[in-house]
Protein backbone atom coordinates (compact mmCIF):
# COMPACT_ATOMS: atom_id res chain seq x y z
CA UNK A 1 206.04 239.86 144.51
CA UNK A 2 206.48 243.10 146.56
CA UNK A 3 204.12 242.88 148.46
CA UNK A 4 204.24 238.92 149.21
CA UNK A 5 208.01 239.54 150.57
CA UNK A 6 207.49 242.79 152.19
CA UNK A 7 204.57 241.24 154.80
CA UNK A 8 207.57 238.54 155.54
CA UNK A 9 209.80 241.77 156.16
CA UNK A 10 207.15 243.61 158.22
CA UNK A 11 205.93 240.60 160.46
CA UNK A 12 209.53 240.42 160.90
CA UNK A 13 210.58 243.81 162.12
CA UNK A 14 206.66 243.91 164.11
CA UNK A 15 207.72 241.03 166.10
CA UNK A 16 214.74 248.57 121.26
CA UNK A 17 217.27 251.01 122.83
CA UNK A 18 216.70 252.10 126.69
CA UNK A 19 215.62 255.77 126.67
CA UNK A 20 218.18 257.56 128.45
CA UNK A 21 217.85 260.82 130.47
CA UNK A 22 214.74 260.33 131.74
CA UNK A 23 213.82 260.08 135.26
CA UNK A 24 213.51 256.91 136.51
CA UNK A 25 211.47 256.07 139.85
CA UNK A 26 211.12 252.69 141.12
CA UNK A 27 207.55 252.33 142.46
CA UNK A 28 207.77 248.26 142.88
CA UNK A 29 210.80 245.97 143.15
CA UNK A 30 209.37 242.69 142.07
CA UNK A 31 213.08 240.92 140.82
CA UNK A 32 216.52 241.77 139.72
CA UNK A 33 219.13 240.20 136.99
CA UNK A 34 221.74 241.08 134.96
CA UNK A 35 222.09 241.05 130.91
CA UNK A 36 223.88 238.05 129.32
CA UNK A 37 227.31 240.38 128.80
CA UNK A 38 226.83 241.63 132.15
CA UNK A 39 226.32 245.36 131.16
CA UNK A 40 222.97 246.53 132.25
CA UNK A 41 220.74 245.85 135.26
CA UNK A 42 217.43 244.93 134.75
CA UNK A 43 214.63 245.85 137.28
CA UNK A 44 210.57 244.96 136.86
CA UNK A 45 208.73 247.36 138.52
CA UNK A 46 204.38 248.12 138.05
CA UNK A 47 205.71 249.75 134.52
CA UNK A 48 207.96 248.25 132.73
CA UNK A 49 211.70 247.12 133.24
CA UNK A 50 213.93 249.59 134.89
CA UNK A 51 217.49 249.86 133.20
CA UNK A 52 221.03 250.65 134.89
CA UNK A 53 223.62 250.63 132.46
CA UNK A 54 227.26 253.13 132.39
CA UNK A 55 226.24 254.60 135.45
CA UNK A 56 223.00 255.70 133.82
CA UNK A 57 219.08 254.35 134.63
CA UNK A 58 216.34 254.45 132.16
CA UNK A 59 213.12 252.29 130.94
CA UNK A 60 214.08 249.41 128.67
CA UNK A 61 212.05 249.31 125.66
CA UNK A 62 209.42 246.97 125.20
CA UNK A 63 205.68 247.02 126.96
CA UNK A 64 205.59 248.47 130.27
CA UNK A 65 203.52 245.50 131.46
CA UNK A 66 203.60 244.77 135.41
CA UNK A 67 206.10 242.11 135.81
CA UNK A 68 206.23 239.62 138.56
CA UNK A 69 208.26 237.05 139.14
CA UNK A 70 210.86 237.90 136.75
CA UNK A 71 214.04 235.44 136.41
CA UNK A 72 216.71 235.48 133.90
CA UNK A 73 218.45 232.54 132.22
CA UNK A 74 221.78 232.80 129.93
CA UNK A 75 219.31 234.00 126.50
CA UNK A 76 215.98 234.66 127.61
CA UNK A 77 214.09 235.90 130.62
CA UNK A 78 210.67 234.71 132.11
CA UNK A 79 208.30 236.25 134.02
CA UNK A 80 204.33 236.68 135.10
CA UNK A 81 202.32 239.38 135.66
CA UNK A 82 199.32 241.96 133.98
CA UNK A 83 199.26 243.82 131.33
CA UNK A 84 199.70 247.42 130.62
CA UNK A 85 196.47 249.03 130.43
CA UNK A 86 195.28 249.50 126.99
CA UNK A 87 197.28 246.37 126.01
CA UNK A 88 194.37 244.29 125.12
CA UNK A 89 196.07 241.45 126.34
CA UNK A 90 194.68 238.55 128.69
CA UNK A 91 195.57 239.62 132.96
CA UNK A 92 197.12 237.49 133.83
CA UNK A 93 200.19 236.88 131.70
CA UNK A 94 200.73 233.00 133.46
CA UNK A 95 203.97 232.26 131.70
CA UNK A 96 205.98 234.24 129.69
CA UNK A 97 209.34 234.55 127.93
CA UNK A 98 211.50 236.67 126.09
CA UNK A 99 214.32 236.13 123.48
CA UNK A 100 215.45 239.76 123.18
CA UNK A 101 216.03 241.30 126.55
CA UNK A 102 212.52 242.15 127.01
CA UNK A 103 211.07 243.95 123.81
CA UNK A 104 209.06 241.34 122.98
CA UNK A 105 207.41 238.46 124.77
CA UNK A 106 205.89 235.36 124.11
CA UNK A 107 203.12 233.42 126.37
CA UNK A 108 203.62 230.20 127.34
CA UNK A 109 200.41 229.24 129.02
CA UNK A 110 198.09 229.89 131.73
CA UNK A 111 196.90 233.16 130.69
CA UNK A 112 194.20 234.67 132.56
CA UNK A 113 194.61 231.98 134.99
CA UNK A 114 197.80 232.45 137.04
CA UNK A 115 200.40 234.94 138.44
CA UNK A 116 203.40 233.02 139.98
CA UNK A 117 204.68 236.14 141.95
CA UNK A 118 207.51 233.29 143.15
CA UNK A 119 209.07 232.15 140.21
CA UNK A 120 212.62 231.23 139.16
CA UNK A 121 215.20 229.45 136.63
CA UNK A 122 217.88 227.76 136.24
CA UNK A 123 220.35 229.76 134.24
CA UNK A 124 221.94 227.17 131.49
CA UNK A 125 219.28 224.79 131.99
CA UNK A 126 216.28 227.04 131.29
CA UNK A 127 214.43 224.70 133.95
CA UNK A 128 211.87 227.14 135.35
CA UNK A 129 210.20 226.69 138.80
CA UNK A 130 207.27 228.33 140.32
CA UNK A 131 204.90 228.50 143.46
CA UNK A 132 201.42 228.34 142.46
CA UNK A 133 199.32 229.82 145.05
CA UNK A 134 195.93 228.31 143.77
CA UNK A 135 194.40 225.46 141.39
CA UNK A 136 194.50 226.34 137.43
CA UNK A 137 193.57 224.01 134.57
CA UNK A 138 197.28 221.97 134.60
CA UNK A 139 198.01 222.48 137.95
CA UNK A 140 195.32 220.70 140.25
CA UNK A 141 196.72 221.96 143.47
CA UNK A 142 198.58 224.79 145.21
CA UNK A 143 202.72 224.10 145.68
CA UNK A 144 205.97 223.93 144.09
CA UNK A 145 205.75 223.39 140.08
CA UNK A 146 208.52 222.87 137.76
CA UNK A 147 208.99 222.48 133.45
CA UNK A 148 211.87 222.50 131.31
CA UNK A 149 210.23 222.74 128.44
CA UNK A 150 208.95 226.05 128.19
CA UNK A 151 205.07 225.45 130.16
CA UNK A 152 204.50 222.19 127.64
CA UNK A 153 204.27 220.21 130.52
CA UNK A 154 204.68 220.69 134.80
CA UNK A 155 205.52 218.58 137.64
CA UNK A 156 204.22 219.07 140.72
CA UNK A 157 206.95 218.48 143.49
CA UNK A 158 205.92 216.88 146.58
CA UNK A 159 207.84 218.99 149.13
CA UNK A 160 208.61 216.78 151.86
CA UNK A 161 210.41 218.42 154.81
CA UNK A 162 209.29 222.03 153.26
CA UNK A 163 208.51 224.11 156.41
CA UNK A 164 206.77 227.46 155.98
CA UNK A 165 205.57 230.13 153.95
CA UNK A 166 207.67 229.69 150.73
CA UNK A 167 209.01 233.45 149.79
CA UNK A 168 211.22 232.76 147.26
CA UNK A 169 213.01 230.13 144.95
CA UNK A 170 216.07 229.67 143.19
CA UNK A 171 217.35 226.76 140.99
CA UNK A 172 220.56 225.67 140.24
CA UNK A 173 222.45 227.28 137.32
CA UNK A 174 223.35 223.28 135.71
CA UNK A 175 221.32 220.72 137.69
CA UNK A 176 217.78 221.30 136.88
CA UNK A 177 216.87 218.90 139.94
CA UNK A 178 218.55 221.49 142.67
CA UNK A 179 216.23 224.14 144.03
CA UNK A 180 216.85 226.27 146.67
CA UNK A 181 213.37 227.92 148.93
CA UNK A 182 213.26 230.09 151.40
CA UNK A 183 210.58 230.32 153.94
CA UNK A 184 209.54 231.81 157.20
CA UNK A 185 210.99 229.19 158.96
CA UNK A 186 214.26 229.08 157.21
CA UNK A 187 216.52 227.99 154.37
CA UNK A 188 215.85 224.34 152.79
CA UNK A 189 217.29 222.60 149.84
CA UNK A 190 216.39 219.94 147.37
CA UNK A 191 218.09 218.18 145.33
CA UNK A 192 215.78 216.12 143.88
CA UNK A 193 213.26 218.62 141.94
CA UNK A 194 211.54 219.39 145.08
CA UNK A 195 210.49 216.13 146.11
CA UNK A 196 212.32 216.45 149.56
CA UNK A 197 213.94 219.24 151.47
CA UNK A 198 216.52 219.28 153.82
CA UNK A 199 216.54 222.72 156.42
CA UNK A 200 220.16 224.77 155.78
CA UNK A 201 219.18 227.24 158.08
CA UNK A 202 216.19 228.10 160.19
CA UNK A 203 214.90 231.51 161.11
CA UNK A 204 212.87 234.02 158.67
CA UNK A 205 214.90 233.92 155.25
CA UNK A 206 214.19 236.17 152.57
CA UNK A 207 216.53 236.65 148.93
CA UNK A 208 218.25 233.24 147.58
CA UNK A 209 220.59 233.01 144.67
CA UNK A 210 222.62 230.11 142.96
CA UNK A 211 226.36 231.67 141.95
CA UNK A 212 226.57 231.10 138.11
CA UNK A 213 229.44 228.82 138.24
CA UNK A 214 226.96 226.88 141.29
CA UNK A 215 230.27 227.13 143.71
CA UNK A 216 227.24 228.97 146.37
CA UNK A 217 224.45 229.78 147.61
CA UNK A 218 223.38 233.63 148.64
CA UNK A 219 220.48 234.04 151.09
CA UNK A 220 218.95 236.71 153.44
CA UNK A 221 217.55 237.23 156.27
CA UNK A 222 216.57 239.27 159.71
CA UNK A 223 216.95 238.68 162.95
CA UNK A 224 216.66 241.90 164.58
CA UNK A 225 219.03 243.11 162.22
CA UNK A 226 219.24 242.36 158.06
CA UNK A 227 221.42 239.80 157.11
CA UNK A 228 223.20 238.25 153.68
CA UNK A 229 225.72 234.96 153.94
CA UNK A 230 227.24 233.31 151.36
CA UNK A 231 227.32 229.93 151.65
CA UNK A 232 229.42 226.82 150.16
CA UNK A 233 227.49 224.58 148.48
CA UNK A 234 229.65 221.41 148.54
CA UNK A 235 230.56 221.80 152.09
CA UNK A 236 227.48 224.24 153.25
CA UNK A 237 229.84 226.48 155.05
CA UNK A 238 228.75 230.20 154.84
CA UNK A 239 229.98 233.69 156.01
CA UNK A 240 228.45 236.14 156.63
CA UNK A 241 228.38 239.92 153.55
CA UNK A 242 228.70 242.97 155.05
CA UNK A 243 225.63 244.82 154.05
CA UNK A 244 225.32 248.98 154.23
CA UNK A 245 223.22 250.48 156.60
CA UNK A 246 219.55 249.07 156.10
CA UNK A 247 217.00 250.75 158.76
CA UNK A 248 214.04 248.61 158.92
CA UNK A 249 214.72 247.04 155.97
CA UNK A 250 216.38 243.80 154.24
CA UNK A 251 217.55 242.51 151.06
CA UNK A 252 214.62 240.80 148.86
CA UNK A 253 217.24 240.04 145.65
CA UNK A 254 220.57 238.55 144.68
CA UNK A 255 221.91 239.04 141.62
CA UNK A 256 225.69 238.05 140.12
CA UNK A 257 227.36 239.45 136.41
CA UNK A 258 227.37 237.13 134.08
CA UNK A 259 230.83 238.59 132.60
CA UNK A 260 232.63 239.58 136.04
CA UNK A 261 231.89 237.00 138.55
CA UNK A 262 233.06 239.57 141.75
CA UNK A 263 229.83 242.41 140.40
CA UNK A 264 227.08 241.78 142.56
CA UNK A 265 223.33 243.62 142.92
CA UNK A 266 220.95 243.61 145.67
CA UNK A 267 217.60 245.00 145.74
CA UNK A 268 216.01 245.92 149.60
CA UNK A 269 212.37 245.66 150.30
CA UNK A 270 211.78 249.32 150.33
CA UNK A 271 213.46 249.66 146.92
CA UNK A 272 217.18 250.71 147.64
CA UNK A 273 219.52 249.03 144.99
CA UNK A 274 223.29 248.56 146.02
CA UNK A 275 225.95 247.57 143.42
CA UNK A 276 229.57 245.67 144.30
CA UNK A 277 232.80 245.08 142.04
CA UNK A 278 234.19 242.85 144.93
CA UNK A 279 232.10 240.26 145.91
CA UNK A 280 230.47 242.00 148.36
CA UNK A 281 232.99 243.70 150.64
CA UNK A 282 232.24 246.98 149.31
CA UNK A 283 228.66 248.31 148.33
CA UNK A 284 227.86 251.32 146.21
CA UNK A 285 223.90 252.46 146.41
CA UNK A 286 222.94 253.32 142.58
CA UNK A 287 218.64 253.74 144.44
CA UNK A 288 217.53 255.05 147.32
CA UNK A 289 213.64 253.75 148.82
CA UNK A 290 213.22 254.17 144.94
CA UNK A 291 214.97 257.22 143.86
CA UNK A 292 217.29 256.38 141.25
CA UNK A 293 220.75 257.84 141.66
């Protein structure tokens, strides 16, 4: 997933318990979501999940598998991805999911066939949506997928009015049938499971995120400078976050607190990780280019 959004960046700028004290380096940034109570950060890297919790960062428990894709829903989180070496498991992963914030995981399908590096779900709904890049035994053809039913079955969405490289996708956190994609040509939206799109915004768009309470929509972008709006959903009027300084660099994720609806997370492309208690009018940087702080 890194490396899929950071060529978007570049062509851009070109034209159990967490183990604490340890030292925690991000070498990947490949998604970013909060805990159901809201009081850790969760970060997949190439080695497991990275942990920020009291102030604190460490390496959650559980395999330290590559994950990719990674999404989180109100009880559970999905993802894709390899294995850790020496796991003896199948690369790679498909689908996956976990029940208990990562320790352990079960597979859902499509091992050793797929890696959905853009892959995303609706928080109450569980409805989970991916790209798939190429042809595996249930999906026939590269495109937009979606199941809400845990890989049992997929539906392919047809994508009319989609424009562009897809980079990534967000659904809505009740209506299963409202996805959100960003692309190099812009911002589109469906509300119809991906059968149609209508363009929000054009230009190279990067990060998207549903509010929990599905009041707005977060996306990013760069037009000679990075870029993060807020907009309303009902009426599609947006304004504009003040980011920190970002030198050649952008936001990739959006993330929002279950349990305090103002805390807000962004991850950059080259790994800097910003935290806000006010919706975004104030940033605090908790990583810098990967250095945990």
């Amino acid at each position: 997933m890194k490396q899929h959004l950071r060529a978007a960046l570049v062509a851009v700028l070109v034209a159990s318990t967490p183990a604490a004290a340890q030292t925690v380096t991000l070498h990947h940034v490949h998604g970013l979501a909060f805990s159901a109570d809201g009081k850790q950060i969760f970060i997949p890297s190439h080695h497991g999940l990275a942990v920020y919790s009291d102030g604190r960062w460490s390496v959650a428990s559980g395999p330290r598998h590559d994950y990719m894709g990674f999404a989180a829903a109100q009880d559970r989180f999905y993802s894709s991805g390899h294995p850790a070496p020496g796991s003896g498991l199948v690369n790679p992963f498909g689908l996956m999911r976990s029940r208990d914030g990562g320790r352990t995981w079960d597979t859902l399908g499509l091992q050793g066939e797929s890696d959905f590096h853009v892959l995303a779900v609706g928080y109450r709904t569980n409805a989970v949506y991916v790209f798939n890049p190429a042809p595996n035994s249930r999906m026939k053809t590269p495109g937009i997928y979606a199941t809400q039913n845990d890989g049992f079955s997929w539906r392919n969405a047809a994508a009319n009015g989609l424009a562009g490289q897809i980079v990534s996708l967000a659904v809505h956190p009740v209506d299963p049938r409202s996805v959100a994609v960003t692309t190099r040509e812009g911002l589109f939206l469906s509300k119809d499971g991906g059968d149609t799109f209508v363009q929000l915004e054009r230009g190279n768009a990067f990060a998207v995120h549903f509010d929990l309470d599905g009041k707005h929509l977060w996306f990013s972008g760069h037009d000679g400078a990075p870029r993060l709006y807020r907009m309303e959903f009902s009426t599609r009027a947006r304004s504009e976050i003040a980011l920190p300084p970002l030198p050649r660099d952008a936001v990739g994720y959006v993330a929002q607190s279950p349990s305090e609806p103002a805390t807000y997370a962004i991850a950059t492309f080259e790994r800097s990780v910003y935290l806000s208690t006010d919706a975004g009018k104030t940033w605090r940087q908790i990583a810098e280019r990967g250095r945990t702080l």
